[in-house]
Each structure stands twice: as C-alpha cells, then as structure tokens.
N, C-alpha and C. Protein backbone atom coordinates (compact mmCIF):
# COMPACT_ATOMS: atom_id res chain seq x y z
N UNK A 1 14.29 30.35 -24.55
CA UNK A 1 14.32 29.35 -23.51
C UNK A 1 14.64 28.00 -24.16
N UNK A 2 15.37 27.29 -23.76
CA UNK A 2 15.78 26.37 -24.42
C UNK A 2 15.05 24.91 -23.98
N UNK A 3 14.99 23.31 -24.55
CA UNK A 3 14.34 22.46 -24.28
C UNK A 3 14.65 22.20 -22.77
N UNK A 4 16.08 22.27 -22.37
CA UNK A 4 16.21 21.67 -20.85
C UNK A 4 15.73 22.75 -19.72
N UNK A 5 15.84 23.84 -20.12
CA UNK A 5 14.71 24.13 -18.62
C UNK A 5 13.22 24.33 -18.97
N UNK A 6 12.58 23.81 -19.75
CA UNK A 6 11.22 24.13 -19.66
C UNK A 6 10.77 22.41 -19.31
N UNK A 7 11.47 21.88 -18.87
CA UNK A 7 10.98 20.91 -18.45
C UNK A 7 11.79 19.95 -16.93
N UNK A 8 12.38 21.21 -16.19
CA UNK A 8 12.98 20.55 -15.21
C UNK A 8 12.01 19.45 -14.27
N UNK A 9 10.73 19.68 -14.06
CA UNK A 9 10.08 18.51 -12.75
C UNK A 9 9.90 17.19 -13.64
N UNK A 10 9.55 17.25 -15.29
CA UNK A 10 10.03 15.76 -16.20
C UNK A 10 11.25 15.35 -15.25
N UNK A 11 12.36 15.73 -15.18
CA UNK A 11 13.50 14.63 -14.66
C UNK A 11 13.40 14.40 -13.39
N UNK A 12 12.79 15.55 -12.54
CA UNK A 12 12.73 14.89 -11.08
C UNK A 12 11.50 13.52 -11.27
N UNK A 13 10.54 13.72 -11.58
CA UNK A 13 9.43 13.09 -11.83
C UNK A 13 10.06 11.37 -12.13
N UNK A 14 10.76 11.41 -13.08
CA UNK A 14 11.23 10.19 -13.79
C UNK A 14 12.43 10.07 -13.21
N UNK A 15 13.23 10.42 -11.87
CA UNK A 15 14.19 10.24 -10.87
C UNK A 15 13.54 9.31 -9.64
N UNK A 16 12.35 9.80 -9.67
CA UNK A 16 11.15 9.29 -7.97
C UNK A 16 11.14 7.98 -8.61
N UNK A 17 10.17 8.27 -9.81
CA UNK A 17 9.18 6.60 -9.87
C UNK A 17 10.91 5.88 -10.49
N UNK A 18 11.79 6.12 -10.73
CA UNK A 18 12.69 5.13 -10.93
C UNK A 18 13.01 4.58 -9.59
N UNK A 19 13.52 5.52 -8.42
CA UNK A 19 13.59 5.16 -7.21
C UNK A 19 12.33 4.24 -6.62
N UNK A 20 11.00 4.65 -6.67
CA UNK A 20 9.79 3.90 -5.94
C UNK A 20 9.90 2.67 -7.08
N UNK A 21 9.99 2.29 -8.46
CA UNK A 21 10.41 0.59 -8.84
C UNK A 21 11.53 -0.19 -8.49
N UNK A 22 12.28 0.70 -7.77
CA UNK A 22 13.22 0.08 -7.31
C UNK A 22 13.27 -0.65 -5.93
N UNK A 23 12.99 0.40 -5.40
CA UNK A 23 11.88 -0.24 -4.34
C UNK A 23 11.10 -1.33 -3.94
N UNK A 24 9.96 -1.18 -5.19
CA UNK A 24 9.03 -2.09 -5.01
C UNK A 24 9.66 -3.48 -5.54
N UNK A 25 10.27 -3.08 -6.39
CA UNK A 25 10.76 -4.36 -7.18
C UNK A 25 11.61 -5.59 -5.90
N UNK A 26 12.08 -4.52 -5.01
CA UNK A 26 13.32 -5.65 -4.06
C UNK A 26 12.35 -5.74 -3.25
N UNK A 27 10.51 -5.17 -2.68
CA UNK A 27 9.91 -5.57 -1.78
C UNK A 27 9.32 -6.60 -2.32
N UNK A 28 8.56 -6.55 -3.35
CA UNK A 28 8.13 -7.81 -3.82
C UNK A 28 9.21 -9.56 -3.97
N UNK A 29 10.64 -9.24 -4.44
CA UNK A 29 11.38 -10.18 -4.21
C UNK A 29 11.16 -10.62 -2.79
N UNK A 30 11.39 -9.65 -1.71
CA UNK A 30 11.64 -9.91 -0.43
C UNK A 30 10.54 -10.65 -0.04
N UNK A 31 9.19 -10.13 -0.32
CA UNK A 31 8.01 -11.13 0.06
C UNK A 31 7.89 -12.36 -0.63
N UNK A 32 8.32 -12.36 -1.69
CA UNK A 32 8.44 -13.79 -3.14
C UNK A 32 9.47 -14.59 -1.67
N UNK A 33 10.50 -13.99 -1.31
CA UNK A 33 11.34 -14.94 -0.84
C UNK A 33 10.55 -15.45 0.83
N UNK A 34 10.15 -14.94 1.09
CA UNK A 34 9.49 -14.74 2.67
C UNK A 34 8.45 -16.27 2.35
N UNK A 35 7.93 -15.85 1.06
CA UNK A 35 6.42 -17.33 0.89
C UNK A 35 7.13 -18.85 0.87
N UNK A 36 8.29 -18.57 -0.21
CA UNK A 36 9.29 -19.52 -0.24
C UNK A 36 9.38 -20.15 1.20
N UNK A 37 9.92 -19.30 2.16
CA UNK A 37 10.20 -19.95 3.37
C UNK A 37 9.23 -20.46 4.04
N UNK A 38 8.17 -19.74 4.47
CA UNK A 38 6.72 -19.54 5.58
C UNK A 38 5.72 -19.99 4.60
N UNK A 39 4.79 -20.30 5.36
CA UNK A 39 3.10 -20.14 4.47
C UNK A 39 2.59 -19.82 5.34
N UNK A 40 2.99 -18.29 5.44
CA UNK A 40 2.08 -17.33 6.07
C UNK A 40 2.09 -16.43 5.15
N UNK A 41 1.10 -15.62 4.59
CA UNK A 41 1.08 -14.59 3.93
C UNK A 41 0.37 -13.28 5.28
N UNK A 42 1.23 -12.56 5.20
CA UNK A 42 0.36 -11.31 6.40
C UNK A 42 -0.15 -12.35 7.49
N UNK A 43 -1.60 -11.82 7.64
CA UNK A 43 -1.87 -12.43 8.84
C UNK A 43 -2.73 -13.59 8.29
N UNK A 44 -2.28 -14.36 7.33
CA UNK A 44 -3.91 -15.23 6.79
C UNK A 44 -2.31 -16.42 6.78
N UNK A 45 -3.00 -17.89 6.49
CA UNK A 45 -1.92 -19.16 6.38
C UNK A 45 -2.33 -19.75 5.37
N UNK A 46 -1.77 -19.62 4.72
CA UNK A 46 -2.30 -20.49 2.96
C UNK A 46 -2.41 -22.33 3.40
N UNK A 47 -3.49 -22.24 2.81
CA UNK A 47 -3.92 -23.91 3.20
C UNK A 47 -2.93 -25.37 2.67
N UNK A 48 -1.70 -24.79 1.90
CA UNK A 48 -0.92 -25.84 1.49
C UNK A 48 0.56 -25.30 1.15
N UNK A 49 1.61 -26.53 1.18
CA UNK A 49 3.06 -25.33 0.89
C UNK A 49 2.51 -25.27 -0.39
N UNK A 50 2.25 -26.06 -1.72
CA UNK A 50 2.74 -25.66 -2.92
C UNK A 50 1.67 -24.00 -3.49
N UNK A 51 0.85 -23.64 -2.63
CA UNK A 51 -0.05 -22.49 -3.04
C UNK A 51 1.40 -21.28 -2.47
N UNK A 52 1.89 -21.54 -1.30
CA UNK A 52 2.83 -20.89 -0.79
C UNK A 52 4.11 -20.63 -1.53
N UNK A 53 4.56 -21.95 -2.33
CA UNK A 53 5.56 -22.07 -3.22
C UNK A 53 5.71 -21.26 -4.41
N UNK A 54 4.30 -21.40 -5.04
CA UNK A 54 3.59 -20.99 -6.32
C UNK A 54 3.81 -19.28 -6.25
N UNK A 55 3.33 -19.03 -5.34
CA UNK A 55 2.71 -17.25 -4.92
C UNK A 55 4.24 -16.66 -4.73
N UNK A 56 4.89 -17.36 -4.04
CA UNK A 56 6.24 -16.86 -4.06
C UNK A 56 6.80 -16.83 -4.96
N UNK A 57 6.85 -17.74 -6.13
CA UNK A 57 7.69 -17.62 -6.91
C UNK A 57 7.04 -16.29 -7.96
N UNK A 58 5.84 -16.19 -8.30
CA UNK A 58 5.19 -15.41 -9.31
C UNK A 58 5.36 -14.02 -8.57
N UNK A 59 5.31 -13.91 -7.49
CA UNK A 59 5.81 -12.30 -6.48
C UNK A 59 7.59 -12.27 -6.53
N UNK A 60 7.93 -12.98 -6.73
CA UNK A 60 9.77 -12.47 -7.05
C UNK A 60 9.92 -12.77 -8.79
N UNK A 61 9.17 -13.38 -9.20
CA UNK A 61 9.36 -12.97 -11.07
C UNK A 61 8.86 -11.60 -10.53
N UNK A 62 7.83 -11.13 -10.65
CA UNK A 62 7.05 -9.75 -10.98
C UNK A 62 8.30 -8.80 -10.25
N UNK A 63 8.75 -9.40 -8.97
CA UNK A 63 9.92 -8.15 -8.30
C UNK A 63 11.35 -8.00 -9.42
N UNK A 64 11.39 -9.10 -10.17
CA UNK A 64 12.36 -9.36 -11.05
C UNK A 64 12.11 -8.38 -12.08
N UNK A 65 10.89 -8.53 -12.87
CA UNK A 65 10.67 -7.63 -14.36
C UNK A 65 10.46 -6.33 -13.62
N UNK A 66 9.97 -5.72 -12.71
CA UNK A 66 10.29 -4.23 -11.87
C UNK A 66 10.97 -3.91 -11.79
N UNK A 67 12.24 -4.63 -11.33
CA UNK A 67 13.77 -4.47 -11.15
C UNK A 67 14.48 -4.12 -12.69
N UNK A 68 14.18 -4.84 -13.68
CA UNK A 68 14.35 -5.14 -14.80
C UNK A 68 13.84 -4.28 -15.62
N UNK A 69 12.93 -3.69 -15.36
CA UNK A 69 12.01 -2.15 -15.85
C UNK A 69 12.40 -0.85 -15.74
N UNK A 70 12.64 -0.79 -14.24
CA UNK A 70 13.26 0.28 -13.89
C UNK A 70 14.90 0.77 -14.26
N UNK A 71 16.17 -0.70 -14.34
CA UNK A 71 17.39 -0.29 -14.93
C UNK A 71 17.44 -0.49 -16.62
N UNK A 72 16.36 -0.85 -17.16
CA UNK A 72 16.09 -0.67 -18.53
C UNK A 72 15.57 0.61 -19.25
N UNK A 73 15.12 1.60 -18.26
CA UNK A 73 14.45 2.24 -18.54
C UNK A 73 15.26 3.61 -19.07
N UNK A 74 15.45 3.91 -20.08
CA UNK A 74 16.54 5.22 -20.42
C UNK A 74 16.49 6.40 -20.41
N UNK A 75 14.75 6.75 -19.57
CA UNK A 75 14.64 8.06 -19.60
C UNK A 75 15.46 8.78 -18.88
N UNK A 76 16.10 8.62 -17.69
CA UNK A 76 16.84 9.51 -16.96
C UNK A 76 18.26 9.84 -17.58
C-alpha cells in the first residue's frame, strides 16, 4: 500500500478547514468593514466611534492574517 492512499481523509480534511479560513477570514473583514461604517456591533451600540473604529480595524487585520494563513498554507 503505498503513502497516498493510506491517508486519503488527511487531504479532504486539509481541503475543508482551508475552505472554512477562507471563509472566516472574508467574514471577519466583512464585519471589520461593517464597524468602520456603523457603531453597531450585533444588537449592542458601542458608546463612541473611535471604540467602533478601533474594533474594526483589529477584526479586518485578524480577517487579513486568516486570509493570509490559509493561501500560505502548503499542505494541500
């Protein structure tokens, strides 16, 4: 039996979670960009823009290095 089929669900496995950081990575941008605009987070209103400003920007870095994680990543 050779190395590549004794380990076929390894590549599906590391196919998903590349897909679900990819994902998350453009939802978190999307909300980073959403605070930017609004200071509404969900259903709560942040008590000032720059807490709104702040939160947004540190939620689209983090969607950034996800994004940045996932097409760096060489297992597949």
């Amino acid at each position: 039996m050779s190395a590549q089929n004794s380990k076929p669900t390894s590549n599906n496995y590391a196919s998903i979670k590349k897909y679900i950081s990819i994902a998350m990575g453009a939802f978190y941008i999307f909300i980073g960009a959403m605070l930017l605009i609004t200071k509404h987070f969900g259903a709560f209103e942040l008590p000032n823009k720059a807490l709104s400003i702040g939160l947004g920007c540190l939620m689209a870095i983090y969607g950034g290095f996800r994004l940045y994680r996932a097409f760096a990543n060489k297992e597949v």
